[in-house]
Protein backbone atom coordinates (compact mmCIF):
# COMPACT_ATOMS: atom_id res chain seq x y z
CA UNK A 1 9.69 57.51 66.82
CA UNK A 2 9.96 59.19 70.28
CA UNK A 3 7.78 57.34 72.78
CA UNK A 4 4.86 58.73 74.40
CA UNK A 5 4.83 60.80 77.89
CA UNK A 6 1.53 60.25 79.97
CA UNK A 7 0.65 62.37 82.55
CA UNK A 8 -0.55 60.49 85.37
CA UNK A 9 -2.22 61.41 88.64
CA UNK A 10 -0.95 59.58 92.22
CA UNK A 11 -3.22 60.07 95.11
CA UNK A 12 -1.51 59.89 98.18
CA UNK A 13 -3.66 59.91 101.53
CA UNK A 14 -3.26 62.83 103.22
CA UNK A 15 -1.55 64.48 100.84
CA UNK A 16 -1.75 66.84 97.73
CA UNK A 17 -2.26 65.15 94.45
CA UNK A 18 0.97 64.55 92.86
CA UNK A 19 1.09 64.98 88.75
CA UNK A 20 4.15 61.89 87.89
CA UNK A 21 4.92 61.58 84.22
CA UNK A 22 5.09 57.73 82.72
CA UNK A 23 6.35 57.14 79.83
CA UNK A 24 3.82 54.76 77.36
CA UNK A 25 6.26 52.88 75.37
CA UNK A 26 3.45 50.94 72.96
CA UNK A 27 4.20 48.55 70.58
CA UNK A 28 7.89 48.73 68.26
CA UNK A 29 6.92 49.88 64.57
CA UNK A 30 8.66 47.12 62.71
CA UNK A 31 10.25 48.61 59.43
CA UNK A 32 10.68 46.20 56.61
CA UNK A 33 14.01 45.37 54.73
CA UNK A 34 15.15 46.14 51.38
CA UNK A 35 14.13 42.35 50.47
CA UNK A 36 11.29 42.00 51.74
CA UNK A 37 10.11 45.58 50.12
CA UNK A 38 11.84 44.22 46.85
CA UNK A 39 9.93 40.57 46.70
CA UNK A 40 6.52 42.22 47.91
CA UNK A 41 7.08 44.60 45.05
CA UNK A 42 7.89 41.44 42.57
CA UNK A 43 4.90 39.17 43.67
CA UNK A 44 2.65 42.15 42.69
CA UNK A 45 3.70 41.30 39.00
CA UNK A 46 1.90 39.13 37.06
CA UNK A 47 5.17 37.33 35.45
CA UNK A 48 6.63 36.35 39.02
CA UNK A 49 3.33 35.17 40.20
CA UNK A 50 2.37 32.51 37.28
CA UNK A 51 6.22 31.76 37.46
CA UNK A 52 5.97 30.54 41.03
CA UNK A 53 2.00 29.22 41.07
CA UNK A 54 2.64 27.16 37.13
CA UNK A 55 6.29 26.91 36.13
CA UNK A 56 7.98 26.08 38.56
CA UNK A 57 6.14 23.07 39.61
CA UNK A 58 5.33 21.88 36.17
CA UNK A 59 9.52 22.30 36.09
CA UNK A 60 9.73 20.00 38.78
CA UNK A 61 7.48 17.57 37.89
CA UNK A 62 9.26 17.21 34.31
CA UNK A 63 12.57 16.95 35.90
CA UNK A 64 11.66 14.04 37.91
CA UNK A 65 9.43 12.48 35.09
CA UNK A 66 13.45 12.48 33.17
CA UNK A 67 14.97 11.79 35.62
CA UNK A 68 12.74 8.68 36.25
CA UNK A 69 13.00 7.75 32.35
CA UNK A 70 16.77 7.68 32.69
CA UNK A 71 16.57 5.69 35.65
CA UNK A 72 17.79 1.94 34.43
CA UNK A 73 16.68 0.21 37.62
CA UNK A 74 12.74 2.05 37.50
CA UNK A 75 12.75 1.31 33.80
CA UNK A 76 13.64 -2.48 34.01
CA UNK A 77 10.51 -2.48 36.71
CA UNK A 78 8.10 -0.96 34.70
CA UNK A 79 9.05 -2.96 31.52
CA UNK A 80 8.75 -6.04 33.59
CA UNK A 81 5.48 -5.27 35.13
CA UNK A 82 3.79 -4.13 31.60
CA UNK A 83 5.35 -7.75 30.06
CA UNK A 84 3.85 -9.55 32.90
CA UNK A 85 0.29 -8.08 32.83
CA UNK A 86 0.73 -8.62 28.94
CA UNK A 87 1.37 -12.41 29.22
CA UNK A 88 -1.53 -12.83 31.27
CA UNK A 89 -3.96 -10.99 29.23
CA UNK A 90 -2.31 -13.05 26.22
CA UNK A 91 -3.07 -16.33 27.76
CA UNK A 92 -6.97 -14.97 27.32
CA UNK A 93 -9.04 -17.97 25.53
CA UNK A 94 -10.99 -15.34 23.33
CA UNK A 95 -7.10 -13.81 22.28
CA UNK A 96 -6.28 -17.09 20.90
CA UNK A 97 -6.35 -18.52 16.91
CA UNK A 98 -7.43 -21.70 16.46
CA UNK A 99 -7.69 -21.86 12.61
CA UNK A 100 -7.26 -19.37 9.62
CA UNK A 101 -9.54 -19.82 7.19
CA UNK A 102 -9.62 -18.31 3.38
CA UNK A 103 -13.55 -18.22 1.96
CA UNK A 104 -12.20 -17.48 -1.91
CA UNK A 105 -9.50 -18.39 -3.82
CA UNK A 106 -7.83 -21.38 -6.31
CA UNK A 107 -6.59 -24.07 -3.93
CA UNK A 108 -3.15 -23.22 -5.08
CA UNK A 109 -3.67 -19.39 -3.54
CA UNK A 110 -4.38 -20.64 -0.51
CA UNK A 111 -1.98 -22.95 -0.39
CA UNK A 112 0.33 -19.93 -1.05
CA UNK A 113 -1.23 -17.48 1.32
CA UNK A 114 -0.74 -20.20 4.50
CA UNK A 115 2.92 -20.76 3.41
CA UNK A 116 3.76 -17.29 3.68
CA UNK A 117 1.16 -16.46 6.49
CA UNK A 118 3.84 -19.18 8.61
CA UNK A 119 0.91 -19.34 11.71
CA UNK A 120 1.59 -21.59 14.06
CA UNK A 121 -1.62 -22.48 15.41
CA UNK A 122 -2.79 -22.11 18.20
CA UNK A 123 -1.63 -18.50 18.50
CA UNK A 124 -2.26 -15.47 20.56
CA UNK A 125 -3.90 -12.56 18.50
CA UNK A 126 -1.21 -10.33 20.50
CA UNK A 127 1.50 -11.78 19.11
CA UNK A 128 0.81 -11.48 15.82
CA UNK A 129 0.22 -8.67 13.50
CA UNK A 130 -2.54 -8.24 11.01
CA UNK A 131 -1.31 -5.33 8.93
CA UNK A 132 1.74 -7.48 8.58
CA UNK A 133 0.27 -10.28 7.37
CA UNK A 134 -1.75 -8.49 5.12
CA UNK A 135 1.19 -6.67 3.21
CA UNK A 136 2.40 -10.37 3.02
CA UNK A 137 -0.51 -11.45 1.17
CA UNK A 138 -0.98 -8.42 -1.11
CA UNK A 139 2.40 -9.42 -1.88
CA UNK A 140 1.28 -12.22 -3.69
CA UNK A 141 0.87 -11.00 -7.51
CA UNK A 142 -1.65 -13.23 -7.64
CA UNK A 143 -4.04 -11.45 -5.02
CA UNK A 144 -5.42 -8.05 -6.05
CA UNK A 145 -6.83 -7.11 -2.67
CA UNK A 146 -6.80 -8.59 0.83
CA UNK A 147 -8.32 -7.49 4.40
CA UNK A 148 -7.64 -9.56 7.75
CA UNK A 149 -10.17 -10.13 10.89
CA UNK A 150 -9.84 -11.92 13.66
CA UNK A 151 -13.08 -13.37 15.33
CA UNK A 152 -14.28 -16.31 17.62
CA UNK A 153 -10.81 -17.51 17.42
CA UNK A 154 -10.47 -17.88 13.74
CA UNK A 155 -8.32 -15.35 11.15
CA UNK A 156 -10.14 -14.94 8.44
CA UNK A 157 -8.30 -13.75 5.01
CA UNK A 158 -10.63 -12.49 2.52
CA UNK A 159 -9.07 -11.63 -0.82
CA UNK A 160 -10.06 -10.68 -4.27
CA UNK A 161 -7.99 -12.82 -6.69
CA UNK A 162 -6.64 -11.49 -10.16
CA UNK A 163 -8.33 -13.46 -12.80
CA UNK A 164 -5.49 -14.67 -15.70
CA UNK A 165 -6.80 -13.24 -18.97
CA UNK A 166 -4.29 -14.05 -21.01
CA UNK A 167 -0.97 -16.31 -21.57
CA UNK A 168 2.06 -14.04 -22.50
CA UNK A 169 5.23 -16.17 -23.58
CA UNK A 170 8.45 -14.20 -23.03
CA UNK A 171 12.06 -14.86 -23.30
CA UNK A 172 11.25 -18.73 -23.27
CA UNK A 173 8.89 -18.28 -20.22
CA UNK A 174 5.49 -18.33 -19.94
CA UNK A 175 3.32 -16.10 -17.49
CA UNK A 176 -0.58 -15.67 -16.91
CA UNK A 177 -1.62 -11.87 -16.74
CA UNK A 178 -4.85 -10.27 -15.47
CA UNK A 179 -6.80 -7.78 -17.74
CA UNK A 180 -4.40 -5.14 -17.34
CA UNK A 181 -1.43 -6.85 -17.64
CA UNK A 182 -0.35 -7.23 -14.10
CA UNK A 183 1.39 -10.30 -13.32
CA UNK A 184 -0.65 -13.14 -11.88
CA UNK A 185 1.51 -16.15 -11.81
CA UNK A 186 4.03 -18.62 -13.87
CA UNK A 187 3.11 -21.75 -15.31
CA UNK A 188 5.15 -24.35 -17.00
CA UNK A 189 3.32 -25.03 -20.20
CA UNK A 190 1.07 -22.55 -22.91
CA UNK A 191 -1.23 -26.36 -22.45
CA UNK A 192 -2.19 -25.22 -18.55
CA UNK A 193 -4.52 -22.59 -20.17
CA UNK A 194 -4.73 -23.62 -23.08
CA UNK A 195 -8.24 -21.45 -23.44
CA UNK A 196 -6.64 -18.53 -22.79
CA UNK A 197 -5.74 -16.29 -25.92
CA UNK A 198 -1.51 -16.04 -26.32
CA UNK A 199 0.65 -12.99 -26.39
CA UNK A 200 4.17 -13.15 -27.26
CA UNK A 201 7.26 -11.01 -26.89
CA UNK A 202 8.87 -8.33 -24.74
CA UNK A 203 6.30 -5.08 -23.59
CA UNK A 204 3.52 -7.42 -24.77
CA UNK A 205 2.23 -7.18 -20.83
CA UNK A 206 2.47 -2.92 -21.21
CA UNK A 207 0.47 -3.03 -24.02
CA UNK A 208 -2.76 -5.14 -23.07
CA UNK A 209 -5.74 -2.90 -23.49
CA UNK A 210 -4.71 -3.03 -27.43
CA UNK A 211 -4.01 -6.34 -27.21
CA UNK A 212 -7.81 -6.96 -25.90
CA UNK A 213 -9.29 -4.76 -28.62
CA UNK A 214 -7.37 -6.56 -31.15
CA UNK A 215 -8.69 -9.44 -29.80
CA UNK A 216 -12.36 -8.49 -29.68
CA UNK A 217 -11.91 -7.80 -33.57
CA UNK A 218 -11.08 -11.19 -34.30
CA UNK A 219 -13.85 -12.98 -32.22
CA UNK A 220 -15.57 -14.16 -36.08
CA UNK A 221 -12.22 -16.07 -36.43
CA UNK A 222 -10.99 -16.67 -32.94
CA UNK A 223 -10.56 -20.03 -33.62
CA UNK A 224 -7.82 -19.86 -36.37
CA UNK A 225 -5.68 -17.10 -34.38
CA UNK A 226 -2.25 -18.96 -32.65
CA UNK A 227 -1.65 -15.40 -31.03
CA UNK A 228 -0.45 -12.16 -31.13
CA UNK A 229 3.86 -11.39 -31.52
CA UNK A 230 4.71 -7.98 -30.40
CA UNK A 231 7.25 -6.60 -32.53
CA UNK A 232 9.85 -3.92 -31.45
CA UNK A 233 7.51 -3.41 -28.53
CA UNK A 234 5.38 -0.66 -31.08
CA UNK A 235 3.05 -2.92 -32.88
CA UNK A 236 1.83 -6.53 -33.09
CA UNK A 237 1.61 -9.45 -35.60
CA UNK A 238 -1.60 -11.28 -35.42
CA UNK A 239 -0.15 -15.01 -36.38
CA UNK A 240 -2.63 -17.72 -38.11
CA UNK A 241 -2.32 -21.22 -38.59
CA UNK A 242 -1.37 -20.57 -42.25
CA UNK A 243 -0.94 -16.60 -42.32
CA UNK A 244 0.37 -13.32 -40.59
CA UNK A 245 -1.12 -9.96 -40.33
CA UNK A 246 1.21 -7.48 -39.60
CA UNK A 247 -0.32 -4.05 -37.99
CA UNK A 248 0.68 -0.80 -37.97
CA UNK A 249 1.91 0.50 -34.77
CA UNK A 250 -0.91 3.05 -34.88
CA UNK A 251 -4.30 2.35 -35.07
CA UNK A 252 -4.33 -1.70 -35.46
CA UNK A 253 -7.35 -2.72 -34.36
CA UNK A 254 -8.93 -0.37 -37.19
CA UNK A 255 -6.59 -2.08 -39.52
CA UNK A 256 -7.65 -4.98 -38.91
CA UNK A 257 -11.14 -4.20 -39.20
CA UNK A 258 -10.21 -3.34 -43.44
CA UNK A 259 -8.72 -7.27 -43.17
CA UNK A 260 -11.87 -8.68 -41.11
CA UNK A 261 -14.17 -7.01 -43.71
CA UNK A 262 -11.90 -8.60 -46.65
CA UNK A 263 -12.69 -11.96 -44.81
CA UNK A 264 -16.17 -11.31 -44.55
CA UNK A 265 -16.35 -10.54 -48.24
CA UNK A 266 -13.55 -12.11 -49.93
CA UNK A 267 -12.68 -15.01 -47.31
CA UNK A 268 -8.59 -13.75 -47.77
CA UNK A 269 -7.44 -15.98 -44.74
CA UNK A 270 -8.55 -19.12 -46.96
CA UNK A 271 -6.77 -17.98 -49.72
CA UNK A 272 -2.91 -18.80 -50.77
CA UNK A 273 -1.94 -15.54 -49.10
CA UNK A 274 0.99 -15.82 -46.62
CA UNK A 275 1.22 -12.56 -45.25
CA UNK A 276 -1.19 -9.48 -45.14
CA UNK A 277 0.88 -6.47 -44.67
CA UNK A 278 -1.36 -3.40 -43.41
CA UNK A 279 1.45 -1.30 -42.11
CA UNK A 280 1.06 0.76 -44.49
CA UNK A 281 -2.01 2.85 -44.39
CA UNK A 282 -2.08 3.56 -48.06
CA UNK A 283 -1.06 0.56 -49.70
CA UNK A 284 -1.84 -3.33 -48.79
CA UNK A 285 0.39 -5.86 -49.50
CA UNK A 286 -0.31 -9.77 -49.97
CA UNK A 287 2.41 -11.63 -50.05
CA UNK A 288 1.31 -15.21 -51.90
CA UNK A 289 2.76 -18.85 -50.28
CA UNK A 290 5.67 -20.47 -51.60
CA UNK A 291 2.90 -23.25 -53.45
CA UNK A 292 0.84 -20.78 -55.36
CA UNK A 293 3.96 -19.18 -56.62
CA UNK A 294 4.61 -22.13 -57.92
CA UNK A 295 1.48 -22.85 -59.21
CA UNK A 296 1.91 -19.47 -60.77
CA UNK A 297 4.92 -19.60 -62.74
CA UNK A 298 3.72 -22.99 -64.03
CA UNK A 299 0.78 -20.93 -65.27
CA UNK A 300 2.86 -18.63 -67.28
CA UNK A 301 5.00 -21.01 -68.45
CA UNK A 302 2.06 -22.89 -70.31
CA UNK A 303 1.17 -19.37 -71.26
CA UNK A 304 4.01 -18.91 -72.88
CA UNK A 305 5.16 -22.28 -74.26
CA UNK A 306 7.85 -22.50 -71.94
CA UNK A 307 9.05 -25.21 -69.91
CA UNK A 308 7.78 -24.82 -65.74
């Protein structure tokens, strides 16, 4: 850029103006450089703009957040800090169990549930955990449902016991199970519940609801039944003091309706009859005692002038 020529007038005293020429040099144009023209060009894009505003310090701060995690020395601070503030809150009064107490239950259960529970009292509520000590508890088989609060400094364990329905003798041990055949507990003797009906034999706990309607059958003559013998784990023999029923593996309780209604109107089970076989749908067979045989052959005998 040429610089610009001013014409200037001198007035001298006693002379003739004078025209001098000055040159205005003004102020330098400044050109930019190629990189400045280049990164005004990039900042004008959207891309470069959110890049330097957003990800580049949300870059930064995640580097030193790693770089901070990794650090063993601000690590072993921290941890120390949070277990210090976490004793003191600990050491609260209203964080501390005095007593656990179980509303429900046999005496036995909650005997049971406090062994495995394992509390030693008195206890912060922060150093023990509840969903932990209630899988312990549902892992009783004699507890069917359990829930744990803490309150007022006392754990309370509410639970819904299984209730033993029946006595099922297997393998030369003897169990209690619930209505549907879950395990509840093991006793030593059929004479611990005694009132409870018997079952006997392996699957006999798989196979309860037909045991129970087999059962509800023979309510007129409860009283005689010893029990009910799975056999093969497909049907069941109902066993009386002085005679068996055997049932078909299909449809037993409705056979033994066809037997109740013979006791009703015939009084069978009083009879010399051994065994009433209703396995067969078609055909029922009595098999007589060993006595009345007996009795019977001494019958023909006379009959026939021969000697018993």
């Amino acid at each position: 850029m040429q610089p610009i020529i001013a014409e200037r007038r001198a007035l001298v005293p006693g002379k003739q103006t004078a025209l001098v020429k000055v040159k205005d040099r003004g102020k330098p144009d400044h050109v930019p450089s190629k990189f400045s023209y280049r990164m005004e060009r990039l900042w004008l894009t959207r891309w470069f703009r959110d890049m330097v505003r957003v990800w580049l310090p949300l870059g930064a701060v995640i580097i030193a957040a790693y770089a901070a995690y990794n650090s063993p020395t601000l690590n072993s601070w921290v941890a120390a800090k949070v277990e210090a503030v976490r004793d003191v809150v600990a050491e609260r009064p209203e964080l501390r169990i005095e007593r656990v107490s179980i509303p429900v239950g046999s005496s036995d259960l909650q005997r049971q549930i406090l062994g495995i529970m394992d509390l030693e009292l008195p206890v912060s509520a922060l150093d023990v955990d509840l969903a932990d000590l209630r899988d312990l508890v549902l892992g009783l088989n004699a507890v069917k449902f359990a829930s744990i609060t803490f309150e007022s400094g006392e754990l309370e364990v509410a639970i819904v016991e299984r209730v033993p329905a029946m006595v099922w003798r297997n393998l030369n041990r003897i169990y209690l199970l619930d209505k549907d055949g879950v395990l509840v507990a093991e006793v030593a003797r059929r004479a611990v519940r005694s009132d409870l009906p018997l079952v006997v034999g392996e699957g006999a706990d798989r196979a309860m609801l037909e045991a129970r309607e087999i059962f509800s059958v023979l309510e007129p003559v409860l009283g005689k039944v010893l029990g009910l013998v799975r056999m093969g784990e497909r049907r069941w023999d109902v066993v009386f003091a002085t005679n068996v029923v055997k049932l078909p593996a299909e449809g037993g309780a409705d056979a033994l309706r066809r037997v109740m209604e013979m006791q009703r109107r015939d009084d069978v089970l009083a009879r010399d009859v051994s065994v009433i076989d209703m396995r067969n749908p078609d055909r029922i067979i009595l098999r007589v005692n060993e006595e009345a045989i007996r009795e019977m052959r001494r019958v023909r005998a006379r009959l026939h002038g021969e000697r018993a």
